[in-house]
C-alpha atoms as a PDB file:
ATOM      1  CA  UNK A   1     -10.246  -7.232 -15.080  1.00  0.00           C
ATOM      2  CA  UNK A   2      -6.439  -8.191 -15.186  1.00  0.00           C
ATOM      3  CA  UNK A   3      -4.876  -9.965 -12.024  1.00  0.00           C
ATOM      4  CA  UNK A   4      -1.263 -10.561 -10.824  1.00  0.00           C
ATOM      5  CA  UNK A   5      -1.098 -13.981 -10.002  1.00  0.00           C
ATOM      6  CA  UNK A   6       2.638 -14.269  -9.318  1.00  0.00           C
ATOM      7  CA  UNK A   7       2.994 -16.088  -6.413  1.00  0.00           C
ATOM      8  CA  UNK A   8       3.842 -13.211  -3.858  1.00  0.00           C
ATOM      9  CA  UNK A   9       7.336 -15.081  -2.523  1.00  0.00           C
ATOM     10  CA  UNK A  10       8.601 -15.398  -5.571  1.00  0.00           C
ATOM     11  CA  UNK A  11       7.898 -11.845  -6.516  1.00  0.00           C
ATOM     12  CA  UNK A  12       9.372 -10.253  -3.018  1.00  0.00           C
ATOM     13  CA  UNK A  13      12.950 -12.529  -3.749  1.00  0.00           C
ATOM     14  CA  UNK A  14      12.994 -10.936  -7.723  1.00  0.00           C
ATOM     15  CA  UNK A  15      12.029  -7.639  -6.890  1.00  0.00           C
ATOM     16  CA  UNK A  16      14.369  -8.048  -3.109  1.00  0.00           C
ATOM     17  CA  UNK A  17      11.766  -7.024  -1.094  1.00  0.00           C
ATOM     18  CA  UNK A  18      11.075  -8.425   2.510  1.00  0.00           C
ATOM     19  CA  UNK A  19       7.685 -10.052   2.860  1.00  0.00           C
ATOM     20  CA  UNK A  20       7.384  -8.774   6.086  1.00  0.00           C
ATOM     21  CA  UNK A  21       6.217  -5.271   3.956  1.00  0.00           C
ATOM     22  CA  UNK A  22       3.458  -7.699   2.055  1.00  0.00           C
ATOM     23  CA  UNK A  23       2.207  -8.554   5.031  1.00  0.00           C
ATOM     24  CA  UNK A  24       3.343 -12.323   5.079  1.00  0.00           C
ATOM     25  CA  UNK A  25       5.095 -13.003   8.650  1.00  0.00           C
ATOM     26  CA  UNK A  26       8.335 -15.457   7.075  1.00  0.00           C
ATOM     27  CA  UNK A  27      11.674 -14.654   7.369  1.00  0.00           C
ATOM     28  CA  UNK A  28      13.476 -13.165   4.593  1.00  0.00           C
ATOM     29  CA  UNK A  29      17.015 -14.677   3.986  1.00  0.00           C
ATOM     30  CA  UNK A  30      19.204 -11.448   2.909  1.00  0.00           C
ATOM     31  CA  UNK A  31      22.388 -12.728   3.324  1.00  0.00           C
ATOM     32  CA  UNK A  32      21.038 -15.205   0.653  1.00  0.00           C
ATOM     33  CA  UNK A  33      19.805 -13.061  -2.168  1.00  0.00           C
ATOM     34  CA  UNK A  34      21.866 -12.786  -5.289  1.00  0.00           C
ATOM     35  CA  UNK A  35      24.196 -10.008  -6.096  1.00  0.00           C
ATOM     36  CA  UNK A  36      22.779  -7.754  -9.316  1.00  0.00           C
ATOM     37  CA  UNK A  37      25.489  -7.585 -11.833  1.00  0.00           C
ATOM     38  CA  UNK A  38      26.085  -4.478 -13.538  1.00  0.00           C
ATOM     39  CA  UNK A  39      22.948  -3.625 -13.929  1.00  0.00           C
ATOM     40  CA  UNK A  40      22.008  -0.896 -16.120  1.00  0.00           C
ATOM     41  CA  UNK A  41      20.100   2.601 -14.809  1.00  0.00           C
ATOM     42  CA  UNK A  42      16.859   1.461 -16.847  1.00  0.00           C
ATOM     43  CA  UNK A  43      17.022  -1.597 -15.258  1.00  0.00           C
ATOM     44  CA  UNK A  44      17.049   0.107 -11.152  1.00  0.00           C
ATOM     45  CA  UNK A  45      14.491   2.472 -12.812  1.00  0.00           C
ATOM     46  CA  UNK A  46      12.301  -0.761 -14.044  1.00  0.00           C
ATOM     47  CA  UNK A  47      12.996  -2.346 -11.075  1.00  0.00           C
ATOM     48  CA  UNK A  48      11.563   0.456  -8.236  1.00  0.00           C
ATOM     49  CA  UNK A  49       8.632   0.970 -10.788  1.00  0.00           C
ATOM     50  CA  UNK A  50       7.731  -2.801 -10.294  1.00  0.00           C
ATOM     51  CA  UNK A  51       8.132  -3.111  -7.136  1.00  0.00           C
ATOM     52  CA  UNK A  52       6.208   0.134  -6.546  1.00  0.00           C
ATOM     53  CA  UNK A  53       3.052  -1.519  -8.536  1.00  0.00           C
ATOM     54  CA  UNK A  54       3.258  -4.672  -6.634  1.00  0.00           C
ATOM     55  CA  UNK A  55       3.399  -3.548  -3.432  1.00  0.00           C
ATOM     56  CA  UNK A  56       0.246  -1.356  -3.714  1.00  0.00           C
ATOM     57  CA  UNK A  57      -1.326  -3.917  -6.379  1.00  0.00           C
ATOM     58  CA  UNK A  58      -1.757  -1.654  -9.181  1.00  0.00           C
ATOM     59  CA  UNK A  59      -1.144  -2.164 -12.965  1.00  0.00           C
ATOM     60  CA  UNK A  60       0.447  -0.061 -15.544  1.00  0.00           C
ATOM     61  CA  UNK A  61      -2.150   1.700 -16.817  1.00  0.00           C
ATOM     62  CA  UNK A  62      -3.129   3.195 -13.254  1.00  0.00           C
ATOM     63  CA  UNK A  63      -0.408   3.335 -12.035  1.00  0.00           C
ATOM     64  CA  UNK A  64       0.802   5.481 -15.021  1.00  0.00           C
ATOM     65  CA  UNK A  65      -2.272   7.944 -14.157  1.00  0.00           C
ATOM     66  CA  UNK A  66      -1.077   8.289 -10.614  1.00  0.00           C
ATOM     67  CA  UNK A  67       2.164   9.460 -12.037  1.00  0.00           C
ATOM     68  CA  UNK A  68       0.799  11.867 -14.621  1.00  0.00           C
ATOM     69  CA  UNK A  69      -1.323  13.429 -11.384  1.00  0.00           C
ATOM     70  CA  UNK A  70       1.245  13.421  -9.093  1.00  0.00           C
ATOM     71  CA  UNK A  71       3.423  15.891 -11.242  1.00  0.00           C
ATOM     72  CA  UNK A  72       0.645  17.989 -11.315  1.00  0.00           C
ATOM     73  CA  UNK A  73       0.783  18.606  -7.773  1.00  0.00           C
ATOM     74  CA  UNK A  74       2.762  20.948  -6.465  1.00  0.00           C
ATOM     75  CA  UNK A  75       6.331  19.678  -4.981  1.00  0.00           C
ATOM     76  CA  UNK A  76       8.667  16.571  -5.704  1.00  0.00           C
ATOM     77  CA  UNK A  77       6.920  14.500  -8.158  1.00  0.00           C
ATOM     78  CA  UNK A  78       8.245  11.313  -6.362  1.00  0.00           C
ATOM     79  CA  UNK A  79       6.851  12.251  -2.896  1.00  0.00           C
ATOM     80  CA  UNK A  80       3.399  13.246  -4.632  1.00  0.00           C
ATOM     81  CA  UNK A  81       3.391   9.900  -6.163  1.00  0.00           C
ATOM     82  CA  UNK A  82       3.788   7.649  -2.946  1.00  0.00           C
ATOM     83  CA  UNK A  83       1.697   9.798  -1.624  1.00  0.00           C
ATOM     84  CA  UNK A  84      -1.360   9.254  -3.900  1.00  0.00           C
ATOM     85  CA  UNK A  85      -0.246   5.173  -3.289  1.00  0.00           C
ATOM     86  CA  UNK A  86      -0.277   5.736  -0.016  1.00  0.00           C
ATOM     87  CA  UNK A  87      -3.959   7.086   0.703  1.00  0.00           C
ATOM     88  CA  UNK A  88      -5.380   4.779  -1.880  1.00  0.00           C
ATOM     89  CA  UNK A  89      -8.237   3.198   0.913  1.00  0.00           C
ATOM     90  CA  UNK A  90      -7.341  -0.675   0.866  1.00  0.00           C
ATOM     91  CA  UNK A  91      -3.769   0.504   1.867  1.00  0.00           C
ATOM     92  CA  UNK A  92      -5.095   2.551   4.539  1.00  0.00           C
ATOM     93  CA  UNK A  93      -7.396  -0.350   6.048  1.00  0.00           C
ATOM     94  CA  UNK A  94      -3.872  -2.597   5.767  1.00  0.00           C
ATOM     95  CA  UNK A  95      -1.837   0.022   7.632  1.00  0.00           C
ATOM     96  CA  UNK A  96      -4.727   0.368  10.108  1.00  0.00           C
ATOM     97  CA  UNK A  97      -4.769  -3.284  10.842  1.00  0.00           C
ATOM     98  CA  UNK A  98      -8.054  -4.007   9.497  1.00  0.00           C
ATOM     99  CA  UNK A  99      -6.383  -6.855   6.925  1.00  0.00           C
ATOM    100  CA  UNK A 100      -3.578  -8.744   7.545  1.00  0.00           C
ATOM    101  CA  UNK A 101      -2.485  -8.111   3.751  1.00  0.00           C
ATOM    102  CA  UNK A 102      -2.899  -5.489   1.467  1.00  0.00           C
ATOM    103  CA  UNK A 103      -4.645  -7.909  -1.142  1.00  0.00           C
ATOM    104  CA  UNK A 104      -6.818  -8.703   2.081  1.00  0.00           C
ATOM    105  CA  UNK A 105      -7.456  -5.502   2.683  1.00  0.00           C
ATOM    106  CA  UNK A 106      -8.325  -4.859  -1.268  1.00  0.00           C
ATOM    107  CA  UNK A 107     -11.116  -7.743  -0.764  1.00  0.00           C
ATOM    108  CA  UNK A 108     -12.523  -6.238   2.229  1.00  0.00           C
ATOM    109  CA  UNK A 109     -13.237  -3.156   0.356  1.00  0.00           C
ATOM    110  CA  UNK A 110     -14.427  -4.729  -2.599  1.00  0.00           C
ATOM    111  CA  UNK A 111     -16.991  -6.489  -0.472  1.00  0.00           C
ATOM    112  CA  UNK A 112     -18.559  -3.156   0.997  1.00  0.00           C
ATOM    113  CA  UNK A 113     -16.954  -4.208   4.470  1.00  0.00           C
ATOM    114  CA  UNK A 114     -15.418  -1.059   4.767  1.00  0.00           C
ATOM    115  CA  UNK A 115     -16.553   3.002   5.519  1.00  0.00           C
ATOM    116  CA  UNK A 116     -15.523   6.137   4.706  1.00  0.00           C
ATOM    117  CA  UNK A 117     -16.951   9.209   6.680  1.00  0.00           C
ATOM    118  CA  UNK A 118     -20.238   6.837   7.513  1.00  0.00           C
ATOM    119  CA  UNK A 119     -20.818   5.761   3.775  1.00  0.00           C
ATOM    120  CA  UNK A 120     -19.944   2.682   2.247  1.00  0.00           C
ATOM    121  CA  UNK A 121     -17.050   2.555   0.090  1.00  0.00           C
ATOM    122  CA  UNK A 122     -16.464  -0.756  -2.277  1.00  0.00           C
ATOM    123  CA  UNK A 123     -14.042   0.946  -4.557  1.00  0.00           C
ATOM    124  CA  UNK A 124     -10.443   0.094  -3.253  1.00  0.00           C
ATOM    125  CA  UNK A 125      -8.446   2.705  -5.484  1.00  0.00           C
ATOM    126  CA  UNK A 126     -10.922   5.306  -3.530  1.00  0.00           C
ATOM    127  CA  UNK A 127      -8.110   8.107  -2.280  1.00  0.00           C
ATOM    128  CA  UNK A 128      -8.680   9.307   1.135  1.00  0.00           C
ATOM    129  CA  UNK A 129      -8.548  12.974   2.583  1.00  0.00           C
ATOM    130  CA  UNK A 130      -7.150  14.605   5.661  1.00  0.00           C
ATOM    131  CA  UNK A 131      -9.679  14.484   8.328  1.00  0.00           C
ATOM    132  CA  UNK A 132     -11.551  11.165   6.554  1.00  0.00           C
ATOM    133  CA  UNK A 133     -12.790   8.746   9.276  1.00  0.00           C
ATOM    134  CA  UNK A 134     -12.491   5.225   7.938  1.00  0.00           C
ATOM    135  CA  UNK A 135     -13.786   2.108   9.659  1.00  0.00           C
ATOM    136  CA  UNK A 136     -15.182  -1.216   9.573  1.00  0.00           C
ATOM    137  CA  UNK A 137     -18.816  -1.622   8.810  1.00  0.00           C
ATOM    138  CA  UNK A 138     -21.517  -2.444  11.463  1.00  0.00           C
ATOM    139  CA  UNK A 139     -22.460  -5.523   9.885  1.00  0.00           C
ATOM    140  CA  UNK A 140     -18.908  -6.728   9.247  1.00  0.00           C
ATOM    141  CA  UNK A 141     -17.531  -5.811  12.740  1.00  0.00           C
ATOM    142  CA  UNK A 142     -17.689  -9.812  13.617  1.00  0.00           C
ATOM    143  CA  UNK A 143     -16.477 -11.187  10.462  1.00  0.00           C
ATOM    144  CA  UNK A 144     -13.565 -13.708  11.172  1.00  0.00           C
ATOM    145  CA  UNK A 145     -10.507 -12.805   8.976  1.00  0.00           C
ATOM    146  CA  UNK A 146     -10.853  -8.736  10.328  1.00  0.00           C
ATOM    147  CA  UNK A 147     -10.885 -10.616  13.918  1.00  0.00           C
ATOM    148  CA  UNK A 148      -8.199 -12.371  12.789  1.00  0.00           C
ATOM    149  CA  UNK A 149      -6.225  -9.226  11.066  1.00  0.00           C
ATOM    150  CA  UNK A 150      -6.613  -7.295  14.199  1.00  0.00           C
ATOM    151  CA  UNK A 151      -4.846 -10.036  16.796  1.00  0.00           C
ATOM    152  CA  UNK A 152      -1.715 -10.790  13.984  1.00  0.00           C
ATOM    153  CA  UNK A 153      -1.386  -6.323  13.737  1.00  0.00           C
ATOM    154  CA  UNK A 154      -1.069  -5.883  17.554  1.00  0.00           C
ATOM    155  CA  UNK A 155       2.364  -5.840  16.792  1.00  0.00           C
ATOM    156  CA  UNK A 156       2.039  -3.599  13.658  1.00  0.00           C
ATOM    157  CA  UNK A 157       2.920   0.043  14.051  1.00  0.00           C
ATOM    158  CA  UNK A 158      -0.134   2.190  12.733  1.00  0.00           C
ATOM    159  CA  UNK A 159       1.986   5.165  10.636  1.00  0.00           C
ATOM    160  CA  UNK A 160       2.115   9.096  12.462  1.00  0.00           C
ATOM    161  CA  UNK A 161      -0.486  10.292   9.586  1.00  0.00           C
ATOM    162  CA  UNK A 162      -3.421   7.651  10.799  1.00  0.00           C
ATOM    163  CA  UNK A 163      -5.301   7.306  13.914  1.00  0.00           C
ATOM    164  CA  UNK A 164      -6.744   4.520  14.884  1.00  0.00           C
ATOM    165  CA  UNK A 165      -9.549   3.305  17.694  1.00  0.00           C
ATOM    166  CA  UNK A 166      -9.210  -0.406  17.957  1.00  0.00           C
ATOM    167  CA  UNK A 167     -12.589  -0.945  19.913  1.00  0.00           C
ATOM    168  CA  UNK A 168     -14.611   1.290  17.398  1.00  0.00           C
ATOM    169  CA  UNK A 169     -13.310  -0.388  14.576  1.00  0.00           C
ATOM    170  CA  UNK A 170     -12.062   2.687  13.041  1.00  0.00           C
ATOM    171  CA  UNK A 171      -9.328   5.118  12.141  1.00  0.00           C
ATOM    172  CA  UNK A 172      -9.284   8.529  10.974  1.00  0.00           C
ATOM    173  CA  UNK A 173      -6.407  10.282   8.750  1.00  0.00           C
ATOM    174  CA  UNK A 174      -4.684  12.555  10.518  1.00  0.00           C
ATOM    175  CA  UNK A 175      -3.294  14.316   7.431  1.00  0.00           C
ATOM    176  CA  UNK A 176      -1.497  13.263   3.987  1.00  0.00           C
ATOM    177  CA  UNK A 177       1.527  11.107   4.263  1.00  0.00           C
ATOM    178  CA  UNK A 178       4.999  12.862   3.908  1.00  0.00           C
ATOM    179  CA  UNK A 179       7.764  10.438   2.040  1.00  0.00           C
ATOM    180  CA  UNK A 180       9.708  10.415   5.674  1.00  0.00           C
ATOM    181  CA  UNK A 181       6.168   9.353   7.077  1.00  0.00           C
ATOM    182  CA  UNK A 182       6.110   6.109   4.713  1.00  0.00           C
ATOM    183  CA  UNK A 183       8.134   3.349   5.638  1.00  0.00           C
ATOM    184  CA  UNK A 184       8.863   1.537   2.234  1.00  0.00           C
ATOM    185  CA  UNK A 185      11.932   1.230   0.573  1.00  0.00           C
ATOM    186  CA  UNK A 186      11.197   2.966  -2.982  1.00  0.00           C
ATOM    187  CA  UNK A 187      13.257   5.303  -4.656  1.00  0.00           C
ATOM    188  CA  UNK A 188      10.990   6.798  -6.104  1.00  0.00           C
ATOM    189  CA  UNK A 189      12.841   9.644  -8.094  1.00  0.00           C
ATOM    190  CA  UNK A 190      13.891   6.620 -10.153  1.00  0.00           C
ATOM    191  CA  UNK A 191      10.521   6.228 -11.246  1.00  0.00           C
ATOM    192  CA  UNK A 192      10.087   9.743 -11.898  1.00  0.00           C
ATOM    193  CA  UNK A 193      13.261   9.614 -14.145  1.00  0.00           C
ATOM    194  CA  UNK A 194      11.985   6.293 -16.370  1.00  0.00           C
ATOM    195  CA  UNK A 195       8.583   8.075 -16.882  1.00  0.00           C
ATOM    196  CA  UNK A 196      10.514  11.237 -18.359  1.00  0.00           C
ATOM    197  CA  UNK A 197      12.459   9.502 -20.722  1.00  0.00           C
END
């Protein structure tokens, strides 16, 4: 199975995103970051592609799938495509504060540490459902890094389309994401426009 091991600082400065959306708590120097000389439209359309697949840690090949599904939905391609990436479960446990990263939350899932609807769920591309109850395992309820995800996302805001129940250990979606509803900054019609060529 392929891995991105970029070092996750060095990809946030190239791809001028704040760490703060990774879920690493260091200051991002903006004033600092270098100015992009005339760059061409393929290269903005490369660019919101890649930083699309790092920030949900997916590769081409999926990540090309969730495009070719997304215009088969019905409204803005670009919208349907963040919001497949958006339900995809170890990015639901990260914006529910279960993992204090998304590749945190991607190992949490992986270990069977994580349930959907009262069944466990190790698959972390699994996409989630209006109405879906997600939460923490019995058995994993007093693991250390989830105890230690939930104290550093008390001052996380949980988005409008999830629920969540600190004490249980749980959240439930509340409905699909809208693209006002998801906080990133991805244009994703330029994504939309490099896959058409």
């Amino acid at each position: 199975m392929a891995v991105d091991r970029t070092p996750v600082l060095k990809r946030c400065r190239s791809l001028d995103i704040d760490p703060i959306v990774m879920g690493i708590n260091k200051k991002s120097n903006r004033q600092q970051r270098r100015q992009r000389r005339n760059e061409s439209e393929y290269g903005r359309q490369l660019r919101e592609k890649q930083k699309a697949k790092f920030i949900y840690g997916v590769l081409e090949k999926q990540f090309r799938g969730y495009y070719e599904k997304a215009k088969k939905f019905e409204g803005i391609t670009g919208d349907n495509l963040m919001s497949i990436l958006e339900t995809r479960l170890d990015n639901v446990v990260f914006r529910l504060g279960f993992a204090r990263t998304r590749k945190e939350a991607r190992q949490t899932v992986r270990h069977g540490h994580i349930t959907v609807n009262g069944k466990r769920v190790d698959i972390p591309s699994y996409r989630v459902k209006a109405g879906d109850l997600v939460a923490v395992a019995p058995k994993a309820k007093d693991l250390l890094p989830i105890k230690e995800a939930l104290i550093s996302s008390e001052h996380m805001t949980v988005p409008a389309w999830l629920e969540v129940d600190i004490e249980k250990l749980q959240g439930s979606v509340l409905q699909l994401p809208t693209r006002d509803q998801i906080d990133l900054d991805i244009d994703a019609q330029l994504i939309v426009e490099l896959y058409s060529k």
